[in-house]
PDB file of N, CA and C in Angstrom:
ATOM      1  N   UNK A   1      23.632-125.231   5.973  1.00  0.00           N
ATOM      2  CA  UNK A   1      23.383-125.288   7.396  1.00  0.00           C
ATOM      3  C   UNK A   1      23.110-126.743   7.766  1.00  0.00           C
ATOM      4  N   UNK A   2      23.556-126.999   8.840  1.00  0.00           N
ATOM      5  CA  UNK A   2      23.485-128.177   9.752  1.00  0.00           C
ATOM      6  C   UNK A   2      22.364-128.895  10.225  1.00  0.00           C
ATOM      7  N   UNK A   3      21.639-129.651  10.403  1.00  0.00           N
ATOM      8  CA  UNK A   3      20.699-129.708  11.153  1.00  0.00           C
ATOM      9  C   UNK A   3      20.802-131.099  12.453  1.00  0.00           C
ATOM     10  N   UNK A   4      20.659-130.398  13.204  1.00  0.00           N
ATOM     11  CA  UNK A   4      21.329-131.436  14.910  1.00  0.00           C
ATOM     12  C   UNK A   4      19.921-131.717  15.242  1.00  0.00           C
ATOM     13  N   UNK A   5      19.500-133.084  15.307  1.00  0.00           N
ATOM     14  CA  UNK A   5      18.444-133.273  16.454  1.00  0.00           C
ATOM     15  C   UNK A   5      18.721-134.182  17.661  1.00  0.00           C
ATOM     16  N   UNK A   6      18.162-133.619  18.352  1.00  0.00           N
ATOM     17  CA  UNK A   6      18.231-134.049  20.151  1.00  0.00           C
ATOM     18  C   UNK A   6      16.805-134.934  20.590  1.00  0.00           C
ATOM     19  N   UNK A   7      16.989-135.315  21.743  1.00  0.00           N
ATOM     20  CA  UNK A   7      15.720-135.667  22.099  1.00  0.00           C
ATOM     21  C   UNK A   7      15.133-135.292  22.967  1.00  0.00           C
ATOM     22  N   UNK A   8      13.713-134.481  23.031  1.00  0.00           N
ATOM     23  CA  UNK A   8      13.179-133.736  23.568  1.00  0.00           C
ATOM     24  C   UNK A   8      13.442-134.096  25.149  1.00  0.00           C
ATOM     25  N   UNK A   9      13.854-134.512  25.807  1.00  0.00           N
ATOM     26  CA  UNK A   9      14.386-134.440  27.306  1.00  0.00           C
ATOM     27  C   UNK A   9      15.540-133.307  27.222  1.00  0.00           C
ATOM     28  N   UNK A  10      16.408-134.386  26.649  1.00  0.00           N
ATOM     29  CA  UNK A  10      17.925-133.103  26.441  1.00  0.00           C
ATOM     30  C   UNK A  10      17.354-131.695  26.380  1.00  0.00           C
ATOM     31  N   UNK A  11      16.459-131.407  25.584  1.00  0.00           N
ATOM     32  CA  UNK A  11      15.866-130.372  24.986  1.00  0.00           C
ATOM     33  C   UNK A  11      15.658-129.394  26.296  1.00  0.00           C
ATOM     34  N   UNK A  12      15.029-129.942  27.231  1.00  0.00           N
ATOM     35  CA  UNK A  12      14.143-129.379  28.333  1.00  0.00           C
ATOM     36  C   UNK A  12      15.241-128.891  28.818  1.00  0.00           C
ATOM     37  N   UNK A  13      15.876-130.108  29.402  1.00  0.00           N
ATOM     38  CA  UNK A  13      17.344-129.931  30.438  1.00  0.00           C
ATOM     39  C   UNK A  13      18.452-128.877  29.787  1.00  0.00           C
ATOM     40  N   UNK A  14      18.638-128.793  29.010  1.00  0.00           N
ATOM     41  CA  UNK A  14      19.498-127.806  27.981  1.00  0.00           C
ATOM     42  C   UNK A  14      18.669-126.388  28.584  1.00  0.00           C
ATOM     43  N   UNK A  15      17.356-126.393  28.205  1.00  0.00           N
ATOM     44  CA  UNK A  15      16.509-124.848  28.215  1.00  0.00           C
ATOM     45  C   UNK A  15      16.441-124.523  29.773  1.00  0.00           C
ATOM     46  N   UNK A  16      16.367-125.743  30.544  1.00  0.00           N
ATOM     47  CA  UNK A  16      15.937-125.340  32.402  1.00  0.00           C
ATOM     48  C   UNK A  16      17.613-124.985  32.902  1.00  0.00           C
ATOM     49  N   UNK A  17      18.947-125.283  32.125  1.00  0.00           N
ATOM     50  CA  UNK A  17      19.863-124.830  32.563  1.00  0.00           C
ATOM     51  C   UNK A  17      20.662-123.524  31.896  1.00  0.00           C
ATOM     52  N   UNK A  18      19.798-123.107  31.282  1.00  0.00           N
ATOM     53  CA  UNK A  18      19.897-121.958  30.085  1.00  0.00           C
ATOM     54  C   UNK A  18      18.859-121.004  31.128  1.00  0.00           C
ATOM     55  N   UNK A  19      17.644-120.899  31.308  1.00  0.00           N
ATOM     56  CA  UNK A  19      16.944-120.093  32.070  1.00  0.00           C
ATOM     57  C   UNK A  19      17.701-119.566  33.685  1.00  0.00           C
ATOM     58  N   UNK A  20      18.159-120.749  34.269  1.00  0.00           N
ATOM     59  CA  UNK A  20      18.962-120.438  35.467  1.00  0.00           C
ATOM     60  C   UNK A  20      20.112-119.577  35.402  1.00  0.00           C
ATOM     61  N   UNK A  21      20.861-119.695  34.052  1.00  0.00           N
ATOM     62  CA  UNK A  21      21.943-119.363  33.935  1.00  0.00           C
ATOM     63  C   UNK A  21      21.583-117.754  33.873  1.00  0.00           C
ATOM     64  N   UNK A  22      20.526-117.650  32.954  1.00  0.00           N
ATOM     65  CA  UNK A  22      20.094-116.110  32.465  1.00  0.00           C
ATOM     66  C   UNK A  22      19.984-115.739  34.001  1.00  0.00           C
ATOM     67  N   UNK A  23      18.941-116.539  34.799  1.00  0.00           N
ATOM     68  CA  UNK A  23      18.614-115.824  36.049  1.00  0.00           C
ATOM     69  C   UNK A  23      19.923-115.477  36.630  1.00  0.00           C
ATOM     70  N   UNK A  24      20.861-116.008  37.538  1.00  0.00           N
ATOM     71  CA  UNK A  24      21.754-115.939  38.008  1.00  0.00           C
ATOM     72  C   UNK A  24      22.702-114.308  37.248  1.00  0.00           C
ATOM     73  N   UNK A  25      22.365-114.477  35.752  1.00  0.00           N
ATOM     74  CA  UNK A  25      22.975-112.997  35.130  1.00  0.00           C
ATOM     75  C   UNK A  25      22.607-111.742  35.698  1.00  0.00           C
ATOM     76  N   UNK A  26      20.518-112.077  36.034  1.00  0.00           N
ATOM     77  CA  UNK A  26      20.095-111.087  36.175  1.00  0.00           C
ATOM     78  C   UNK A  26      20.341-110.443  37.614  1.00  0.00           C
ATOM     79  N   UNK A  27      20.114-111.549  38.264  1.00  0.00           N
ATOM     80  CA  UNK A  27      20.442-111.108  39.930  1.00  0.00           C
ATOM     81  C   UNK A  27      21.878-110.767  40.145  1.00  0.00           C
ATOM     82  N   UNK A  28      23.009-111.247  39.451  1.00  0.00           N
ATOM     83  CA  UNK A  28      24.440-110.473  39.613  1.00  0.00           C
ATOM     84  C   UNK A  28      24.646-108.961  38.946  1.00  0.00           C
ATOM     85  N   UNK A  29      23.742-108.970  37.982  1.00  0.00           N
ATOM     86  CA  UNK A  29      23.768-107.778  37.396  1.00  0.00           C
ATOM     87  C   UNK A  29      23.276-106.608  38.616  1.00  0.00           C
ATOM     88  N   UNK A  30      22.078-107.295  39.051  1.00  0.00           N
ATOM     89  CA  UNK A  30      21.260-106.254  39.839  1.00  0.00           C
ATOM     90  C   UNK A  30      21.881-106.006  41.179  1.00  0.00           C
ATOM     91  N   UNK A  31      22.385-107.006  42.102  1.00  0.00           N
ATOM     92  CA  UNK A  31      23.377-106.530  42.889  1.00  0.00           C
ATOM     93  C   UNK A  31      24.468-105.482  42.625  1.00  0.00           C
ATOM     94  N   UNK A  32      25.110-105.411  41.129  1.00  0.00           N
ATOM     95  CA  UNK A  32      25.938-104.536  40.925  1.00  0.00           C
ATOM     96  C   UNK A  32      25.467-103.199  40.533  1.00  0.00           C
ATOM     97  N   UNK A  33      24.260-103.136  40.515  1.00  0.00           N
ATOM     98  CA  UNK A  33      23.682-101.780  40.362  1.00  0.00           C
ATOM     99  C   UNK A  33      23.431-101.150  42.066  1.00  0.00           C
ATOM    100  N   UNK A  34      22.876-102.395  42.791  1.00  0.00           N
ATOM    101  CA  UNK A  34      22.829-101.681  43.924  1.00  0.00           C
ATOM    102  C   UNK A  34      23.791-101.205  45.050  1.00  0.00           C
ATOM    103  N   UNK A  35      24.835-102.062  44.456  1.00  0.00           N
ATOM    104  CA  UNK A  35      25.866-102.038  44.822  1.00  0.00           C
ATOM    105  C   UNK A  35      26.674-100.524  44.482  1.00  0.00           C
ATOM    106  N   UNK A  36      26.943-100.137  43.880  1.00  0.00           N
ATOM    107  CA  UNK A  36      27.240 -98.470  43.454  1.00  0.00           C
ATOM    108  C   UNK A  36      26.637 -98.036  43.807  1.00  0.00           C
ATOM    109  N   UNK A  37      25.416 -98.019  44.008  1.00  0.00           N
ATOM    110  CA  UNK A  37      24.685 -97.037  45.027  1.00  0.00           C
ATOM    111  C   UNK A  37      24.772 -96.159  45.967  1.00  0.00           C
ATOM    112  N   UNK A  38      25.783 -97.294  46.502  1.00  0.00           N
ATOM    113  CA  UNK A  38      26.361 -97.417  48.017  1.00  0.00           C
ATOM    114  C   UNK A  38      27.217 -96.495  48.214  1.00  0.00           C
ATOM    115  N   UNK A  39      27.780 -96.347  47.163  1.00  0.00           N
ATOM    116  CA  UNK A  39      29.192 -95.049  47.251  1.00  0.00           C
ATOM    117  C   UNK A  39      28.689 -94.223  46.928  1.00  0.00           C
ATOM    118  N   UNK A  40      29.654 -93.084  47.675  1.00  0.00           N
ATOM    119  CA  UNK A  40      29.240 -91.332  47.432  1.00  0.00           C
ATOM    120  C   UNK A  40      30.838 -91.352  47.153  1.00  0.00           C
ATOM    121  N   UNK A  41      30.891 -90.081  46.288  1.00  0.00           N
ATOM    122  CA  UNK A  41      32.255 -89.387  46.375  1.00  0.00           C
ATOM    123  C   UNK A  41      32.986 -88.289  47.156  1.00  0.00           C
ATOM    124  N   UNK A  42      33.714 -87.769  46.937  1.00  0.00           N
ATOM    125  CA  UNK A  42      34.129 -86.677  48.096  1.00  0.00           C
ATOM    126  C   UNK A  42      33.049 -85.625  48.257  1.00  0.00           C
ATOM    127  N   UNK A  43      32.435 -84.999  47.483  1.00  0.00           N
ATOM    128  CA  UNK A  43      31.780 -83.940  47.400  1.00  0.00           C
ATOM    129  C   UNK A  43      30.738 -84.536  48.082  1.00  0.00           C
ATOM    130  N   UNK A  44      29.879 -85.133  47.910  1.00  0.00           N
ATOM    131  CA  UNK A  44      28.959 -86.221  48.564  1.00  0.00           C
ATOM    132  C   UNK A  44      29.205 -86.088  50.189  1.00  0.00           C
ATOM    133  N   UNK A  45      29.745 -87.097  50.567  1.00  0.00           N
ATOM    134  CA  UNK A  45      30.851 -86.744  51.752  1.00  0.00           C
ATOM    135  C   UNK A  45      30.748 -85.409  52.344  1.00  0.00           C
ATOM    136  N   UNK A  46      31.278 -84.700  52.208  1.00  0.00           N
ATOM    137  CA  UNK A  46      31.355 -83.636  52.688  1.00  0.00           C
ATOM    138  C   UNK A  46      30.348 -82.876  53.508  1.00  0.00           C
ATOM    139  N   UNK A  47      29.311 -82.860  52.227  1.00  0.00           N
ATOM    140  CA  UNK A  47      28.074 -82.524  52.199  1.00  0.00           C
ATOM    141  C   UNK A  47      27.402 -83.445  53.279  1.00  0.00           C
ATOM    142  N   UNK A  48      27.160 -84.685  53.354  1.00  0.00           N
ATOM    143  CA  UNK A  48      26.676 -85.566  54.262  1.00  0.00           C
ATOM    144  C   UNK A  48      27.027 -85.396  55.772  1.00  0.00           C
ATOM    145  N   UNK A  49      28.004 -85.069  55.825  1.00  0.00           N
ATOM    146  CA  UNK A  49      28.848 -84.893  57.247  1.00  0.00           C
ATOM    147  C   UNK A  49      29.334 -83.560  57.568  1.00  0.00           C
ATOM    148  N   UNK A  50      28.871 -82.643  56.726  1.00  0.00           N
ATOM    149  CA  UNK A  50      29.203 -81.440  56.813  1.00  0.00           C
ATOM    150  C   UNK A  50      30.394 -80.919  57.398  1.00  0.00           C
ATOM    151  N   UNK A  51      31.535 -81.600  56.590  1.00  0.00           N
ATOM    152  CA  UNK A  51      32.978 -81.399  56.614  1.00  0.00           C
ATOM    153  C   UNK A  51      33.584 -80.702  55.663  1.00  0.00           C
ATOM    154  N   UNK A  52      34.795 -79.962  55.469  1.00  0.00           N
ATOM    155  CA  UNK A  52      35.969 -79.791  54.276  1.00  0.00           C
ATOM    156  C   UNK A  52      36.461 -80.919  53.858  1.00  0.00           C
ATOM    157  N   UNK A  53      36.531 -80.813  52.346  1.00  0.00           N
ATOM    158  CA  UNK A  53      37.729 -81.915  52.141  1.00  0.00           C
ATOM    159  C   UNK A  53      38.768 -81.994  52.881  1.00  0.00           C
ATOM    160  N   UNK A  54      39.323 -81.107  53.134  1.00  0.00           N
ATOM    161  CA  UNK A  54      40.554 -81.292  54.314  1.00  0.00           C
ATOM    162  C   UNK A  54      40.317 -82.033  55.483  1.00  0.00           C
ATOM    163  N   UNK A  55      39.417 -81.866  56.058  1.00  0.00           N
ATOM    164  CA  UNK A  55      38.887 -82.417  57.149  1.00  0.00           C
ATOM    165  C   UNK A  55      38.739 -84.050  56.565  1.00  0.00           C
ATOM    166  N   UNK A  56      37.919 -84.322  55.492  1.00  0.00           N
ATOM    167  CA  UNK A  56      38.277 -85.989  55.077  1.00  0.00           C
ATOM    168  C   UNK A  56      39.468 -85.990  54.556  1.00  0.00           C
ATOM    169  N   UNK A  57      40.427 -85.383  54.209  1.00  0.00           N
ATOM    170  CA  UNK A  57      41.502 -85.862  54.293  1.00  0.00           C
ATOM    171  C   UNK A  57      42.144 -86.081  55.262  1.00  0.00           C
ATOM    172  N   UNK A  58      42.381 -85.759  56.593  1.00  0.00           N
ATOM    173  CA  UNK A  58      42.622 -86.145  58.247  1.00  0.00           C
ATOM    174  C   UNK A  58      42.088 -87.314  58.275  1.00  0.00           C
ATOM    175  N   UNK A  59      40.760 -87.583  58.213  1.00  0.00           N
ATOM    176  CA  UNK A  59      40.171 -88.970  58.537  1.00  0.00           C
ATOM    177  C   UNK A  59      40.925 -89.972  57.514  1.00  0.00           C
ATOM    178  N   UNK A  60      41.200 -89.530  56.772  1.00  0.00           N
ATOM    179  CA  UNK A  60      41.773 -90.559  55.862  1.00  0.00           C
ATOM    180  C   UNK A  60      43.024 -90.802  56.131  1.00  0.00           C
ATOM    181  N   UNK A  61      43.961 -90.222  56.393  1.00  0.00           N
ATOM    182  CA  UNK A  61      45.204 -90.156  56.581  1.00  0.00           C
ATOM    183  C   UNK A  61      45.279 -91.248  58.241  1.00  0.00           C
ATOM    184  N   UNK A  62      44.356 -90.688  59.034  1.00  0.00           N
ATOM    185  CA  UNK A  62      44.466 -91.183  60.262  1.00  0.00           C
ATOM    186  C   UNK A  62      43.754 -92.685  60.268  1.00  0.00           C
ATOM    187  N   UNK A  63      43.156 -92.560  58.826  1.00  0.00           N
ATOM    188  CA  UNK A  63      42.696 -94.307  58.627  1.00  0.00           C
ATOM    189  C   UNK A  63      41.244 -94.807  59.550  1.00  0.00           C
ATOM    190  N   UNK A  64      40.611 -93.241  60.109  1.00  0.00           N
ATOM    191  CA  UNK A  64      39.674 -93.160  60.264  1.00  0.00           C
ATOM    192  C   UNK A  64      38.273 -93.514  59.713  1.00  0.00           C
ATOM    193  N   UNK A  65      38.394 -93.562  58.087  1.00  0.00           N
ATOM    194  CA  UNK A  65      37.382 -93.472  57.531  1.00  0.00           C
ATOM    195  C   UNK A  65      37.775 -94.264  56.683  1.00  0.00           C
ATOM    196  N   UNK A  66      37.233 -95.799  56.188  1.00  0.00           N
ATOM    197  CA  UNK A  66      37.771 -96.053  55.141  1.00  0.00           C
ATOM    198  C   UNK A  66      37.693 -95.452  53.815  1.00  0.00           C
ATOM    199  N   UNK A  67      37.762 -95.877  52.695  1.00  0.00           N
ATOM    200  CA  UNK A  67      37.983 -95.048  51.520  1.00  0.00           C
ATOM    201  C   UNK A  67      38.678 -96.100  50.275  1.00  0.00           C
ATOM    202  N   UNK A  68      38.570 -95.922  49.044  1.00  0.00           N
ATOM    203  CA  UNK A  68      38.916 -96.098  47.385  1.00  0.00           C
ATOM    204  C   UNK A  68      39.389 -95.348  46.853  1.00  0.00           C
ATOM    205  N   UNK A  69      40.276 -95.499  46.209  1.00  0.00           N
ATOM    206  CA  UNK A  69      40.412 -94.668  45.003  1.00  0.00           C
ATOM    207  C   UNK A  69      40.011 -95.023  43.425  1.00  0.00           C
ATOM    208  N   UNK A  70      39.764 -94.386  42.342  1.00  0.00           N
ATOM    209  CA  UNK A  70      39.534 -94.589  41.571  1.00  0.00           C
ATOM    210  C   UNK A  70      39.815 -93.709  40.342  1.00  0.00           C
ATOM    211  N   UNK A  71      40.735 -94.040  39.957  1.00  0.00           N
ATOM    212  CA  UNK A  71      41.767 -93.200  39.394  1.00  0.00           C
ATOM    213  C   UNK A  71      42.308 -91.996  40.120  1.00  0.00           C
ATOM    214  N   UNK A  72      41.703 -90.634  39.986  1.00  0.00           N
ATOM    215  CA  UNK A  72      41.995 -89.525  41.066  1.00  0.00           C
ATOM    216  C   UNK A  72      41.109 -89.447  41.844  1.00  0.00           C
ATOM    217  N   UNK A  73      39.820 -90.140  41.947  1.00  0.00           N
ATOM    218  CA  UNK A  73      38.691 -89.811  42.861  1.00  0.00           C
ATOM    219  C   UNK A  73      38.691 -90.804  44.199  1.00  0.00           C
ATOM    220  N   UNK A  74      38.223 -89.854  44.816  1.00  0.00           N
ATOM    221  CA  UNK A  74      38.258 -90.537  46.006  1.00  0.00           C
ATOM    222  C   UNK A  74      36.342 -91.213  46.488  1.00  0.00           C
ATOM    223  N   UNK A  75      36.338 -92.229  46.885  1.00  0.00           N
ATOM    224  CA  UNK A  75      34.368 -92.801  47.107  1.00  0.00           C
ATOM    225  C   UNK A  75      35.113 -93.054  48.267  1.00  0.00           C
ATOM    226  N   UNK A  76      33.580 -93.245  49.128  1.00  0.00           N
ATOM    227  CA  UNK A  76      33.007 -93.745  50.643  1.00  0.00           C
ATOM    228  C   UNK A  76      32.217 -94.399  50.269  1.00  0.00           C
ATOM    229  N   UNK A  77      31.515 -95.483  50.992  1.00  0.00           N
ATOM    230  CA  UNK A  77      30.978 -95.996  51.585  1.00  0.00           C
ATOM    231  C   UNK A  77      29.826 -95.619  51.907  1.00  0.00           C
ATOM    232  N   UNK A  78      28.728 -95.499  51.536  1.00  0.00           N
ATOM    233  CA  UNK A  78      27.644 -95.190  52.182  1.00  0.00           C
ATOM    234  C   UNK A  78      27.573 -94.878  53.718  1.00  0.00           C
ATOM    235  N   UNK A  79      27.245 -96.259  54.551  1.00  0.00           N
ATOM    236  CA  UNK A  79      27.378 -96.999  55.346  1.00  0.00           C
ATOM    237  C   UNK A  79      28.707 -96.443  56.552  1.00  0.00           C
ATOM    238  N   UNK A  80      29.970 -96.615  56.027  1.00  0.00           N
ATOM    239  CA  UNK A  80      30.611 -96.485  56.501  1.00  0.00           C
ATOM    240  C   UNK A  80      30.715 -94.933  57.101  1.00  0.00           C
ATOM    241  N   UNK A  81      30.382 -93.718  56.074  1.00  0.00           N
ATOM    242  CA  UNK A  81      30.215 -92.219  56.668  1.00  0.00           C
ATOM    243  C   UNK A  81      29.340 -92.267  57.686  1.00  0.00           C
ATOM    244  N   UNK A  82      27.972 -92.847  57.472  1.00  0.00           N
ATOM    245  CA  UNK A  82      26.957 -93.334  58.596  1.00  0.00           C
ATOM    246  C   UNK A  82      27.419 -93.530  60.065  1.00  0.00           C
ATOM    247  N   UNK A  83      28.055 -94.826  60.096  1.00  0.00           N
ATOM    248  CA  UNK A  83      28.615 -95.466  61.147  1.00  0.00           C
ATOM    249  C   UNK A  83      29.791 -94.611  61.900  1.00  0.00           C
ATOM    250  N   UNK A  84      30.674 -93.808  61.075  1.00  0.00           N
ATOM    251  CA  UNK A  84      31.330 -92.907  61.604  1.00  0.00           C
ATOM    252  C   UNK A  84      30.701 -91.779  62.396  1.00  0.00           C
ATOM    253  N   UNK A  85      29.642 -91.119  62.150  1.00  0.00           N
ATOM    254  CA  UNK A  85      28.852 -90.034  62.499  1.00  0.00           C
ATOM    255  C   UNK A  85      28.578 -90.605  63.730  1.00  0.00           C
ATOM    256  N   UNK A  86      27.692 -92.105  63.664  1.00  0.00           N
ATOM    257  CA  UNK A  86      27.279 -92.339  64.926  1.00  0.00           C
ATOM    258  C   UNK A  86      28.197 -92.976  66.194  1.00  0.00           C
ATOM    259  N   UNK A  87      29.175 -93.619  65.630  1.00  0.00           N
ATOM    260  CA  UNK A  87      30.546 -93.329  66.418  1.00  0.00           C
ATOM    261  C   UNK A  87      31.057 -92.222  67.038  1.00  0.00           C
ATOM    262  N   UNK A  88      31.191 -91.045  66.465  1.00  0.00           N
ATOM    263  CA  UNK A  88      31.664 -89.788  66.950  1.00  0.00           C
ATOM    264  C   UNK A  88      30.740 -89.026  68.011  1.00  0.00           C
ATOM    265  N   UNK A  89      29.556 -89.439  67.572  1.00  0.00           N
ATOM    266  CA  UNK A  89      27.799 -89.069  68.492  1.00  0.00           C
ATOM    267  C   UNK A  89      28.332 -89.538  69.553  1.00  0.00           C
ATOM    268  N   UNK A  90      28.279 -90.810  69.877  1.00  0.00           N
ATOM    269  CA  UNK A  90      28.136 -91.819  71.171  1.00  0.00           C
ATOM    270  C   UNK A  90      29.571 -91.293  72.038  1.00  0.00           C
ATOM    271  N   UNK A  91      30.872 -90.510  70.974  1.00  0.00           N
ATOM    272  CA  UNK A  91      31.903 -90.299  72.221  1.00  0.00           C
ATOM    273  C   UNK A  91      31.796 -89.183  72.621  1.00  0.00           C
ATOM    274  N   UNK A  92      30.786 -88.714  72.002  1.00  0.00           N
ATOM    275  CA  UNK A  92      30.632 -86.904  72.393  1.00  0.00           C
ATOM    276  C   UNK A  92      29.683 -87.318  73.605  1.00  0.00           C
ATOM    277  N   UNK A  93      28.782 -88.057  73.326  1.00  0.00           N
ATOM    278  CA  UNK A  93      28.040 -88.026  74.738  1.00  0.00           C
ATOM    279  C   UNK A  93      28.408 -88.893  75.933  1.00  0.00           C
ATOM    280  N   UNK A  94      29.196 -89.740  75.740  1.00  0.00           N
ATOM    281  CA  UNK A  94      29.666 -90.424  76.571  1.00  0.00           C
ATOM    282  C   UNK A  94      30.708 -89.853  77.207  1.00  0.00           C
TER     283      UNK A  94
END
């Protein structure tokens, strides 16, 4: 085995851009957890908005609702089923 010595500055600066780096892992990691969150799948859906799949399939087709696929499954949007509901609210009463 090798033995490399540095001088304890390098040392610091090496470890304070090694700690950031970890950080930056942790907070991208954790966005991507909260991030899935966010999606429901069809069944989800349904249930939320108290529709048939058929019925999200109309919205989908009509490009009403956005939507993913993922392999055969279909996700929403959290957010986006939300915003639809209260869209459809405001033309019913208006």
């Amino acid at each position: 085995m090798e033995i490399v010595t540095i001088e304890a500055q390098t040392f610091l600066e090496m470890n304070r851009a090694l700690e950031a780096l970890a950080k930056k892992v942790r907070e991208i990691c954790g966005e991507n957890s909260r991030s899935m969150d966010d999606w429901i799948d069809n069944q989800e859906a349904c249930m939320l908005m108290g529709a048939s799949p058929g019925k999200l399939l109309q919205l989908r087709r009509r490009r009403a609702l956005p939507y993913s696929h993922i392999d055969r499954k279909v996700y929403y949007r959290r957010q986006d089923i939300i915003r639809f509901m209260e869209n459809t609210i405001r033309q019913v009463i208006l």
